[in-house]
C-alpha atoms as a PDB file:
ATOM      1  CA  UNK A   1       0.000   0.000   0.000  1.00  0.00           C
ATOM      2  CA  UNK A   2       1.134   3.755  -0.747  1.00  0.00           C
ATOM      3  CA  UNK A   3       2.127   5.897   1.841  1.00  0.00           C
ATOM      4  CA  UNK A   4      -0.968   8.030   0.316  1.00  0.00           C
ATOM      5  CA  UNK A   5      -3.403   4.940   0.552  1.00  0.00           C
ATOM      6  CA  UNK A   6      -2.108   4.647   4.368  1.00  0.00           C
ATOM      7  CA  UNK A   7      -2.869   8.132   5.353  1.00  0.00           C
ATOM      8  CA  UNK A   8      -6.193   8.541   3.658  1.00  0.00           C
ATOM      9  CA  UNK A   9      -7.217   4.598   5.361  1.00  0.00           C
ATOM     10  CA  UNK A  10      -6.046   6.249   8.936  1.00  0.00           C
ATOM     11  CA  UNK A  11      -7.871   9.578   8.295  1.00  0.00           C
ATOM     12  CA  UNK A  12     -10.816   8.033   6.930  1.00  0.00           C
ATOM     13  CA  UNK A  13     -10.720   5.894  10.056  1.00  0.00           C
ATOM     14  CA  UNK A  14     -10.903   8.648  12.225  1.00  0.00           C
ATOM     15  CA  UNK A  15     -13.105  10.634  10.633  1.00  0.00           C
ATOM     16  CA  UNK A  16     -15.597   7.486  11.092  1.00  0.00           C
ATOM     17  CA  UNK A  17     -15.034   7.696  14.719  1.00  0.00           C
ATOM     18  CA  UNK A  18     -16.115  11.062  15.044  1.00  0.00           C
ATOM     19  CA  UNK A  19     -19.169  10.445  13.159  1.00  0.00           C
ATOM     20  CA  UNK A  20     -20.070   8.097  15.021  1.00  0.00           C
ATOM     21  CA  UNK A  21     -19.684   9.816  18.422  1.00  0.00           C
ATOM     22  CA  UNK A  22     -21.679  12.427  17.163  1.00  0.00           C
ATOM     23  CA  UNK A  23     -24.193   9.866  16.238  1.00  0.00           C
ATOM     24  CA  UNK A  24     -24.527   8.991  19.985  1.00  0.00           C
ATOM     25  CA  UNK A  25     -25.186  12.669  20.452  1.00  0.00           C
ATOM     26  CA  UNK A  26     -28.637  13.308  22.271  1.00  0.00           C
ATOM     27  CA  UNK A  27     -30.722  16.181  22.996  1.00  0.00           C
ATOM     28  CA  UNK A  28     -30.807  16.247  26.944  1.00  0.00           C
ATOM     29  CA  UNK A  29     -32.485  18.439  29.608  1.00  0.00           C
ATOM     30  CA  UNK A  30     -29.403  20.302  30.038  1.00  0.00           C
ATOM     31  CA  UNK A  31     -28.687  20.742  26.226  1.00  0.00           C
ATOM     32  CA  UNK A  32     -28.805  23.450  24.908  1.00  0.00           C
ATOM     33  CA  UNK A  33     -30.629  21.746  21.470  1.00  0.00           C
ATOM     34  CA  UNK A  34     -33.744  21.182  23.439  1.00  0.00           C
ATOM     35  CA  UNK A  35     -36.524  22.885  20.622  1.00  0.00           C
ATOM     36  CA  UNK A  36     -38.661  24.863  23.640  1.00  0.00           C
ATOM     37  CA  UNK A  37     -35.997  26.963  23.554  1.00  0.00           C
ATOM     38  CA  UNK A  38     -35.820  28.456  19.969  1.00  0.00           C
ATOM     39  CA  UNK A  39     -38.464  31.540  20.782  1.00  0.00           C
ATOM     40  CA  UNK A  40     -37.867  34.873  22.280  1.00  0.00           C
ATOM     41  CA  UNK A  41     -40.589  35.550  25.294  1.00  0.00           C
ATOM     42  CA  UNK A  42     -40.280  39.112  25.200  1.00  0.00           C
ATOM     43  CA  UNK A  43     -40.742  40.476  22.150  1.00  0.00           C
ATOM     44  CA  UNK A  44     -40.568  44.432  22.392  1.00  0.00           C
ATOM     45  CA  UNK A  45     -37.381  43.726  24.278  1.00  0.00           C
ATOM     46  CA  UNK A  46     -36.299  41.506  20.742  1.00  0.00           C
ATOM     47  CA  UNK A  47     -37.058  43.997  18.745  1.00  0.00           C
ATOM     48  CA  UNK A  48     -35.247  46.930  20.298  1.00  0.00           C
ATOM     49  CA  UNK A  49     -32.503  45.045  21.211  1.00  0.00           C
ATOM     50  CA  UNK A  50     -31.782  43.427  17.410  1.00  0.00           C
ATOM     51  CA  UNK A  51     -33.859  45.814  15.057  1.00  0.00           C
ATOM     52  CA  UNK A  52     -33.122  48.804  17.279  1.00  0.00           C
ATOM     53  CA  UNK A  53     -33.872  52.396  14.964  1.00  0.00           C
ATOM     54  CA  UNK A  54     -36.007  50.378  12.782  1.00  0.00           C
ATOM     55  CA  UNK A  55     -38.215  49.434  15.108  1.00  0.00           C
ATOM     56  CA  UNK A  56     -38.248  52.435  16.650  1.00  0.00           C
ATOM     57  CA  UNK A  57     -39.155  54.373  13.424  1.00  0.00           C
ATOM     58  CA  UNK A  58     -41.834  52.067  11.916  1.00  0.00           C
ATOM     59  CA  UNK A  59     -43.629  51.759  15.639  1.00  0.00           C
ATOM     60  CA  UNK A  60     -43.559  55.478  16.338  1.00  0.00           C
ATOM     61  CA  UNK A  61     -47.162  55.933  14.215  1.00  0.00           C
ATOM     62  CA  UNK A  62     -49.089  52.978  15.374  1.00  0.00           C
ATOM     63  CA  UNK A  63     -51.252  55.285  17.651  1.00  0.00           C
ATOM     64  CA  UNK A  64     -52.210  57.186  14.937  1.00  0.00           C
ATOM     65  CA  UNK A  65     -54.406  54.572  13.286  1.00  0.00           C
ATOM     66  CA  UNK A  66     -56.868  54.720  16.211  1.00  0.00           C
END
């Protein structure tokens, strides 16, 4: 076998390793993968904090609609 052959075998195997590890990989209480938390709870808060001005400028009218 080529030196070549012989590397790519010992990466391949160890590549397979850490696919399977991550195979074995499961969404616990204490992950933080569980899907409950992919939601913001607040979301004025959300939007000032990420949207900032732009939130700020399309909200500033709302009143006037009523």
């Amino acid at each position: 076998m080529s030196l070549f052959a012989a590397e790519l075998k010992k990466e391949h195997a160890k590549f397979m390793a850490k696919q399977k590890r991550q195979a074995k990989a499961r969404r616990t209480e204490n992950s933080p993968l569980r899907n409950e938390d992919f939601y913001y709870t607040d979301a004025p808060k959300y939007a000032e904090t990420y949207y900032g001005e732009t939130y700020r400028a399309t909200t500033r009218f709302d009143n006037d609609w009523d």
